[in-house]
N, C-alpha and C. Protein backbone atom coordinates (compact mmCIF):
# COMPACT_ATOMS: atom_id res chain seq x y z
N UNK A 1 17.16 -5.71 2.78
CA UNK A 1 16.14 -6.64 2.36
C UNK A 1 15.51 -6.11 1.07
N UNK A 2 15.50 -7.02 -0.09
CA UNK A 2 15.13 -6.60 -1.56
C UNK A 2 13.19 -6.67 -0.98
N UNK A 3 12.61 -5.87 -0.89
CA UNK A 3 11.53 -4.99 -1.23
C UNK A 3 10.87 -4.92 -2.93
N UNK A 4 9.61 -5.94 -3.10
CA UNK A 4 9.31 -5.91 -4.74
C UNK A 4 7.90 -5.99 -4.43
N UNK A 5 7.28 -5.23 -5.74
CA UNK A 5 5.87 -5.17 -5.78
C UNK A 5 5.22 -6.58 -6.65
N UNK A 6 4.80 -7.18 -6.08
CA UNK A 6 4.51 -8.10 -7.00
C UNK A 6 3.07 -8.35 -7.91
N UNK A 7 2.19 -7.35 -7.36
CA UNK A 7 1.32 -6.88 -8.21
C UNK A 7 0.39 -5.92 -7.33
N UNK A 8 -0.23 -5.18 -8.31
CA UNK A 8 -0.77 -4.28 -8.30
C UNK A 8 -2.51 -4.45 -8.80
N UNK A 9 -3.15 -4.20 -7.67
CA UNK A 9 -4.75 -3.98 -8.21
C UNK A 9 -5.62 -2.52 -8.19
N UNK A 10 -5.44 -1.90 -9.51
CA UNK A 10 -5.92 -0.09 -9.07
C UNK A 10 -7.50 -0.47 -8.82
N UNK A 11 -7.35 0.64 -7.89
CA UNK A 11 -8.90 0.73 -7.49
C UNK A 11 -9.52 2.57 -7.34
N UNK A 12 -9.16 3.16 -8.03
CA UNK A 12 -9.44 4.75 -8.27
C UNK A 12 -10.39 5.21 -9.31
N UNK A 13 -11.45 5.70 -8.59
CA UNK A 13 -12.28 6.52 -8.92
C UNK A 13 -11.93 7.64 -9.09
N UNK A 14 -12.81 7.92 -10.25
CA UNK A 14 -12.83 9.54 -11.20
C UNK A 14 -12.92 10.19 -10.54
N UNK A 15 -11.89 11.59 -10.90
CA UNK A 15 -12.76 12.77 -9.97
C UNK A 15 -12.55 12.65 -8.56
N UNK A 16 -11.34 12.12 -7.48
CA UNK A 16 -11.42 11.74 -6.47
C UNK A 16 -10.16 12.29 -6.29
N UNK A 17 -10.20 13.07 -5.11
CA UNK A 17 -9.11 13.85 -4.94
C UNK A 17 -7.75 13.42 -3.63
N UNK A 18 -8.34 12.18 -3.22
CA UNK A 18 -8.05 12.02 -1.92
C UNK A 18 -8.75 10.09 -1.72
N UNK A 19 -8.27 9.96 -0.57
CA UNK A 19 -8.60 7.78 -1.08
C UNK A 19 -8.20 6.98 -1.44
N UNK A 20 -8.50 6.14 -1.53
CA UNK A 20 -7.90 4.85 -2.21
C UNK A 20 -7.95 4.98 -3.54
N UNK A 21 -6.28 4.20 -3.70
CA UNK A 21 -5.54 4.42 -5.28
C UNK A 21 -5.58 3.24 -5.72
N UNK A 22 -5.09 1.96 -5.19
CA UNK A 22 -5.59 0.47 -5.24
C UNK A 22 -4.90 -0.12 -3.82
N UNK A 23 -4.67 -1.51 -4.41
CA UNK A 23 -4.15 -2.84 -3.42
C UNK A 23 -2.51 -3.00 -4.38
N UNK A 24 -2.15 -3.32 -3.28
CA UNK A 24 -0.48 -4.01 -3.73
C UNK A 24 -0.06 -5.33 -2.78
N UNK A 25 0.41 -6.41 -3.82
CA UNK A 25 0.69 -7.45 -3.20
C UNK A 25 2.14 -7.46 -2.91
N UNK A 26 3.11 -7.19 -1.76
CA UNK A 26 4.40 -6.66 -1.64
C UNK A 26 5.32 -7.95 -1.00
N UNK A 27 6.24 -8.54 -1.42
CA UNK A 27 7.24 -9.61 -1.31
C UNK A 27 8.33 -8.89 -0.33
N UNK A 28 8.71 -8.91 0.52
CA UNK A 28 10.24 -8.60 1.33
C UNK A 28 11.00 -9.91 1.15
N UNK A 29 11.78 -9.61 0.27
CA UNK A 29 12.88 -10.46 0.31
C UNK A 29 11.75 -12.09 -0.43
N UNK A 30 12.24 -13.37 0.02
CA UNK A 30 12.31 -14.59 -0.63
C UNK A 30 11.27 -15.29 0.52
N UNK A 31 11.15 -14.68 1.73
CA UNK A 31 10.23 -15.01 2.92
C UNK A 31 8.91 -14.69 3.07
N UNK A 32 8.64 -13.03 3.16
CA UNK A 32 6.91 -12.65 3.75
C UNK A 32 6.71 -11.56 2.63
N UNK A 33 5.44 -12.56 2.16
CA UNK A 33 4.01 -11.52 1.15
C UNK A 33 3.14 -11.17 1.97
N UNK A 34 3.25 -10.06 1.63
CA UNK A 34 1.86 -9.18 2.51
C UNK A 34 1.10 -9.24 1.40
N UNK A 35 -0.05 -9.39 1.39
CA UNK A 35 -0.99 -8.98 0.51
C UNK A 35 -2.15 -7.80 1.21
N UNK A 36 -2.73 -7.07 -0.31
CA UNK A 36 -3.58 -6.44 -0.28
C UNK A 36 -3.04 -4.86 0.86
N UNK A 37 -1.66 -4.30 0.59
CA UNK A 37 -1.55 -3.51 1.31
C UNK A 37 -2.10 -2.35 0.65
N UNK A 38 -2.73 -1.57 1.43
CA UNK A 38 -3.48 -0.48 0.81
C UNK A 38 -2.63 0.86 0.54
N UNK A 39 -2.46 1.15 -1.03
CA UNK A 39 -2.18 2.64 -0.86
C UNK A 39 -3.18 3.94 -1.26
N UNK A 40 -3.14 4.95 -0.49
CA UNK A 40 -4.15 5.88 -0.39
C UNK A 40 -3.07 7.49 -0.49
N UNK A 41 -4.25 7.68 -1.15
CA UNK A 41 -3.90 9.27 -1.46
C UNK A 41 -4.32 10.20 -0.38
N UNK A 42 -3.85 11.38 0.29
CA UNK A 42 -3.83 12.46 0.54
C UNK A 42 -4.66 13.11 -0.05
N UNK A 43 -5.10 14.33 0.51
CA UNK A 43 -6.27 15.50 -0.08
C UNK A 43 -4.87 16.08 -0.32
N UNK A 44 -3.76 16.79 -0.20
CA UNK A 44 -2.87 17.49 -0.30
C UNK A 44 -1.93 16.70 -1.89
N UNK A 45 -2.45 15.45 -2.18
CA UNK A 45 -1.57 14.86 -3.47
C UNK A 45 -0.54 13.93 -3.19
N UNK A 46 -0.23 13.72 -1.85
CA UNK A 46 0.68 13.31 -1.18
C UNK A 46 0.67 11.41 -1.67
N UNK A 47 1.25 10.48 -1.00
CA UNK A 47 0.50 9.19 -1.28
C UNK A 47 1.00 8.33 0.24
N UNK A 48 0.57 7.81 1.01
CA UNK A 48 1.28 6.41 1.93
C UNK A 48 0.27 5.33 2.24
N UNK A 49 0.57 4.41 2.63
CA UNK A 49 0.39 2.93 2.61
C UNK A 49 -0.21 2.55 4.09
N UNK A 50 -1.48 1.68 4.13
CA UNK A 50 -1.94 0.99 5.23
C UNK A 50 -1.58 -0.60 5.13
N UNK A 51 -1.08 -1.10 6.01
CA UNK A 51 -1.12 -2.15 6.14
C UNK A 51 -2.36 -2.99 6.59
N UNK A 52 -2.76 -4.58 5.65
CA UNK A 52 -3.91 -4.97 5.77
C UNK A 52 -4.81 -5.20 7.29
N UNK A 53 -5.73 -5.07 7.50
CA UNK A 53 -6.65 -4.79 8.49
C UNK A 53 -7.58 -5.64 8.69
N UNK A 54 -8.21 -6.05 9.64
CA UNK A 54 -9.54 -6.98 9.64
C UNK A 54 -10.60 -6.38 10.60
N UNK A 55 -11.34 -5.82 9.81
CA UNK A 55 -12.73 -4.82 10.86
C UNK A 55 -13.80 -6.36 11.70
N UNK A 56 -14.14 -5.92 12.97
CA UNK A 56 -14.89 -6.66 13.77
C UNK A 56 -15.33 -6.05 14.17
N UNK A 57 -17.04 -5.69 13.88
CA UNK A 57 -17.55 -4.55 14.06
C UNK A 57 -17.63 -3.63 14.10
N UNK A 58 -17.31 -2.25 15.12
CA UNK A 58 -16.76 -1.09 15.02
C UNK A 58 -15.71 -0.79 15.20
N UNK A 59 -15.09 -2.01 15.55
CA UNK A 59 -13.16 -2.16 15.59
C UNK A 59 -12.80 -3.21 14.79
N UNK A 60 -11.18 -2.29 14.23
CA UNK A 60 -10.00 -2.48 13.06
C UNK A 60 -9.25 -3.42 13.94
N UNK A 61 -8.58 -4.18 13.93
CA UNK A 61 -7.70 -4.87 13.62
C UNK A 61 -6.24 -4.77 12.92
N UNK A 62 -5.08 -4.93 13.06
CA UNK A 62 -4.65 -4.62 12.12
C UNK A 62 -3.73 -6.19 11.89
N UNK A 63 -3.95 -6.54 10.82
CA UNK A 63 -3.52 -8.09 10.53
C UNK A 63 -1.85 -7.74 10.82
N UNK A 64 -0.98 -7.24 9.58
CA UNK A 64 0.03 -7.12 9.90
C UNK A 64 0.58 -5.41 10.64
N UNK A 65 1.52 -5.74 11.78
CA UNK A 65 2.01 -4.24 11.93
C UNK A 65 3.77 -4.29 11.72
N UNK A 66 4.13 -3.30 10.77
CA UNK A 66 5.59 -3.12 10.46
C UNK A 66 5.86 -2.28 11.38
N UNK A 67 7.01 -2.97 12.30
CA UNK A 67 7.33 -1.95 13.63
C UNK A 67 8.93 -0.75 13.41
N UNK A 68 9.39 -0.80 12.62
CA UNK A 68 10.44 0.07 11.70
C UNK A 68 10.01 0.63 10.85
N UNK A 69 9.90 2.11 11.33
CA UNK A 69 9.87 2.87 10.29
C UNK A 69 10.26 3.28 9.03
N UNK A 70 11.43 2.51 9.15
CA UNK A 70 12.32 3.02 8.08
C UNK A 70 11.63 1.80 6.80
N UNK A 71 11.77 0.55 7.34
CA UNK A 71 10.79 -0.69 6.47
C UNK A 71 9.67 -0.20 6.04
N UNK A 72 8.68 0.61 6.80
CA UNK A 72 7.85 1.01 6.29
C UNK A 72 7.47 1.98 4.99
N UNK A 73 8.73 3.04 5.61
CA UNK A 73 8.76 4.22 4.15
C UNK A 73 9.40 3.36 2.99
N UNK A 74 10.02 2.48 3.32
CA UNK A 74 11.05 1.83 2.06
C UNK A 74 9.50 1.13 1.64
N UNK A 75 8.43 0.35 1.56
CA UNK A 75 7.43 -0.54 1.37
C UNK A 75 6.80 0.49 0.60
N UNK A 76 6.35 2.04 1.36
CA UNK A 76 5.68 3.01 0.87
C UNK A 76 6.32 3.75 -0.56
N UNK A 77 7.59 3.41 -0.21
CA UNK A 77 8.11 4.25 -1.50
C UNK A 77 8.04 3.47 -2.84
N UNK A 78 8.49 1.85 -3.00
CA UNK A 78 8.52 0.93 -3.54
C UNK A 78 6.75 1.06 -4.22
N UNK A 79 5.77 1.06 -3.65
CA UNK A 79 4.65 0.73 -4.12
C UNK A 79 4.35 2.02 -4.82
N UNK A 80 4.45 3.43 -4.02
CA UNK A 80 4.31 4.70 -5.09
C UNK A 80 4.79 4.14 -6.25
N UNK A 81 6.45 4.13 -6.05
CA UNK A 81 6.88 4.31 -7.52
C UNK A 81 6.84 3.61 -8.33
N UNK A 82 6.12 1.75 -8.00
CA UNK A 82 5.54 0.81 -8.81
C UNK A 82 4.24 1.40 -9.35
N UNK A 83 3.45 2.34 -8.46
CA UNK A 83 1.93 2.79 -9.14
C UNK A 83 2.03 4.02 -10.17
N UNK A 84 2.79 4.94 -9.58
CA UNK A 84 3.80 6.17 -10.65
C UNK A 84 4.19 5.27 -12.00
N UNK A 85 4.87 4.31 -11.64
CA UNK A 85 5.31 3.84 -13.67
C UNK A 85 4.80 3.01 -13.65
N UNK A 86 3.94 2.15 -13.55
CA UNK A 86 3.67 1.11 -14.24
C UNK A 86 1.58 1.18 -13.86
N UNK A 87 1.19 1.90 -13.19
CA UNK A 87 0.03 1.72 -13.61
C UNK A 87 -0.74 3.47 -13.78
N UNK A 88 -0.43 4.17 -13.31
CA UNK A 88 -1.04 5.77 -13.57
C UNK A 88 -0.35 5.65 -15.15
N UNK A 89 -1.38 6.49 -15.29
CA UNK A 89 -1.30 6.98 -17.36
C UNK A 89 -0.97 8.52 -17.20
């Protein structure tokens, strides 16, 4: 399944070692846009991806859940290396 970023919204603060890096709007294939999947940084430098969420009070939600792991790292890797070249300076 062709895996594409279809845009990117950075959301990173200065000086922040760890957190949110931005939003990515991610296409699988010609069928399902996820929007607004979150990627977040590691305190260690590291980077992986939350899928979007809906908080109701003191409980998350999680709108979508990707149940393959392997879909998942492929989504996670795709959005790093869309935020690596095309939006980090």
């Amino acid at each position: 399944m062709k895996i594409e970023v279809v845009k990117f919204y950075p959301f990173e603060l200065p000086g922040r070692r760890g957190g949110l890096v931005g939003y990515a709007d991610v296409k699988l294939g010609d069928l399902i846009l996820i929007r607004m999947v979150r990627l977040l940084r590691n305190k260690y430098g590291g980077y992986y991806v939350q899928m979007p969420s809906l908080q109701m009070g003191d409980r998350s939600y999680d709108v979508v859940e990707v149940l393959s792991k392997e879909l998942l790292e492929e989504i996670r890797r795709k959005v790093v290396d869309y935020y690596r070249e095309e939006v980090k300076i």
